[in-house]
Protein backbone atom coordinates (compact mmCIF):
# COMPACT_ATOMS: atom_id res chain seq x y z
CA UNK A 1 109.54 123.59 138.65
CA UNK A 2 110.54 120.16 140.23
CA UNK A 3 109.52 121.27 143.19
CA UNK A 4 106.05 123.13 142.17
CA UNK A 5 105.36 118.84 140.96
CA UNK A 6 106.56 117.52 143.96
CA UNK A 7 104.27 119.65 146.08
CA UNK A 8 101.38 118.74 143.64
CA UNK A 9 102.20 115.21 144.18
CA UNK A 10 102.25 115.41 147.77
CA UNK A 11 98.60 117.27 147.28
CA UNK A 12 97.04 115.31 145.48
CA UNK A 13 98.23 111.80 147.91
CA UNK A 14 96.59 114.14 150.66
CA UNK A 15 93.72 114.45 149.20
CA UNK A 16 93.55 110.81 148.15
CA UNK A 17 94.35 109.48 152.11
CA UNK A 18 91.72 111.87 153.45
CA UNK A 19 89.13 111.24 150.95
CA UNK A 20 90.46 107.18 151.65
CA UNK A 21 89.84 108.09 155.69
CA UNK A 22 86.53 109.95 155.09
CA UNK A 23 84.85 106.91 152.77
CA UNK A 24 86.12 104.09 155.88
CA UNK A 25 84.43 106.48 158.19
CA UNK A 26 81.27 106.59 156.20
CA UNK A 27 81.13 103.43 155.20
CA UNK A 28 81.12 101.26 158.32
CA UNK A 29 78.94 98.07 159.19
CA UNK A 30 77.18 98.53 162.52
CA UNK A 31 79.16 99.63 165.11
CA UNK A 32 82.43 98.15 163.42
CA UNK A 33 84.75 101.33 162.89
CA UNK A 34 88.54 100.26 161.42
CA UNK A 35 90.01 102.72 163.89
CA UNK A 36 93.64 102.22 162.74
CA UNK A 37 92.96 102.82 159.07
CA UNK A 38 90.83 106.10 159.64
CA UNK A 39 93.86 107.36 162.39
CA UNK A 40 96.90 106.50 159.62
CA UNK A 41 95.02 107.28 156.61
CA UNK A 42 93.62 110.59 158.50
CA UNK A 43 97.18 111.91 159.98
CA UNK A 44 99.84 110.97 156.45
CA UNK A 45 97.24 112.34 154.46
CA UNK A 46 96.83 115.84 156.29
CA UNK A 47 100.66 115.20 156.41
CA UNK A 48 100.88 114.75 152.50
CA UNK A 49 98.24 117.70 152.43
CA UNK A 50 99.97 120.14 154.38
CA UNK A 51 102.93 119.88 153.18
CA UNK A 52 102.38 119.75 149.52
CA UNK A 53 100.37 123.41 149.88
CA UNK A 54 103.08 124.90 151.97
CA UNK A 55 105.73 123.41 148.85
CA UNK A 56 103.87 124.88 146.38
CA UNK A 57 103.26 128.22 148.04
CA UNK A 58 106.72 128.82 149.27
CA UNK A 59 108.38 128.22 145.45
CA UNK A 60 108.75 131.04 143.22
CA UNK A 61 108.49 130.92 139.80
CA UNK A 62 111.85 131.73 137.90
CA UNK A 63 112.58 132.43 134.19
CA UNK A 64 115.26 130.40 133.02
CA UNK A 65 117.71 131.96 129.93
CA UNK A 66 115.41 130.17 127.03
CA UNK A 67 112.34 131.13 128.49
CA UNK A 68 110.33 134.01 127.09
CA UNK A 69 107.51 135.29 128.70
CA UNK A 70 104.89 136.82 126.47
């Protein structure tokens, strides 16, 4: 389960940095682009992104002893 919340963490700052990198990108004044925010914002958050999905695929679920599944 720690590791299903990491990867949802991990997600969610993806989505957060891209969604950061898309609004800099939209929102620029004139010809002005902050080209080092969009590139670092752009590449940790498809980072962040990628691997969060891939955590959160590749962990199975398990039933622990006190567990009861109904």
């Amino acid at each position: 389960m720690e590791k299903r919340a990491l990867g949802l963490i991990l997600t969610l700052t993806g989505i957060i940095a891209l969604c950061i990198c898309g609004f800099t990108f939209v929102s620029h004044a004139g010809n002005v682009y902050n080209v080092k925010l969009m590139v670092t914002c752009g590449v940790l958050g498809a980072i962040f992104f990628a691997s969060g999905i891939s955590l959160i695929r590749s962990t199975k679920d398990t039933i622990g002893n006190n567990e009861h599944v109904s």
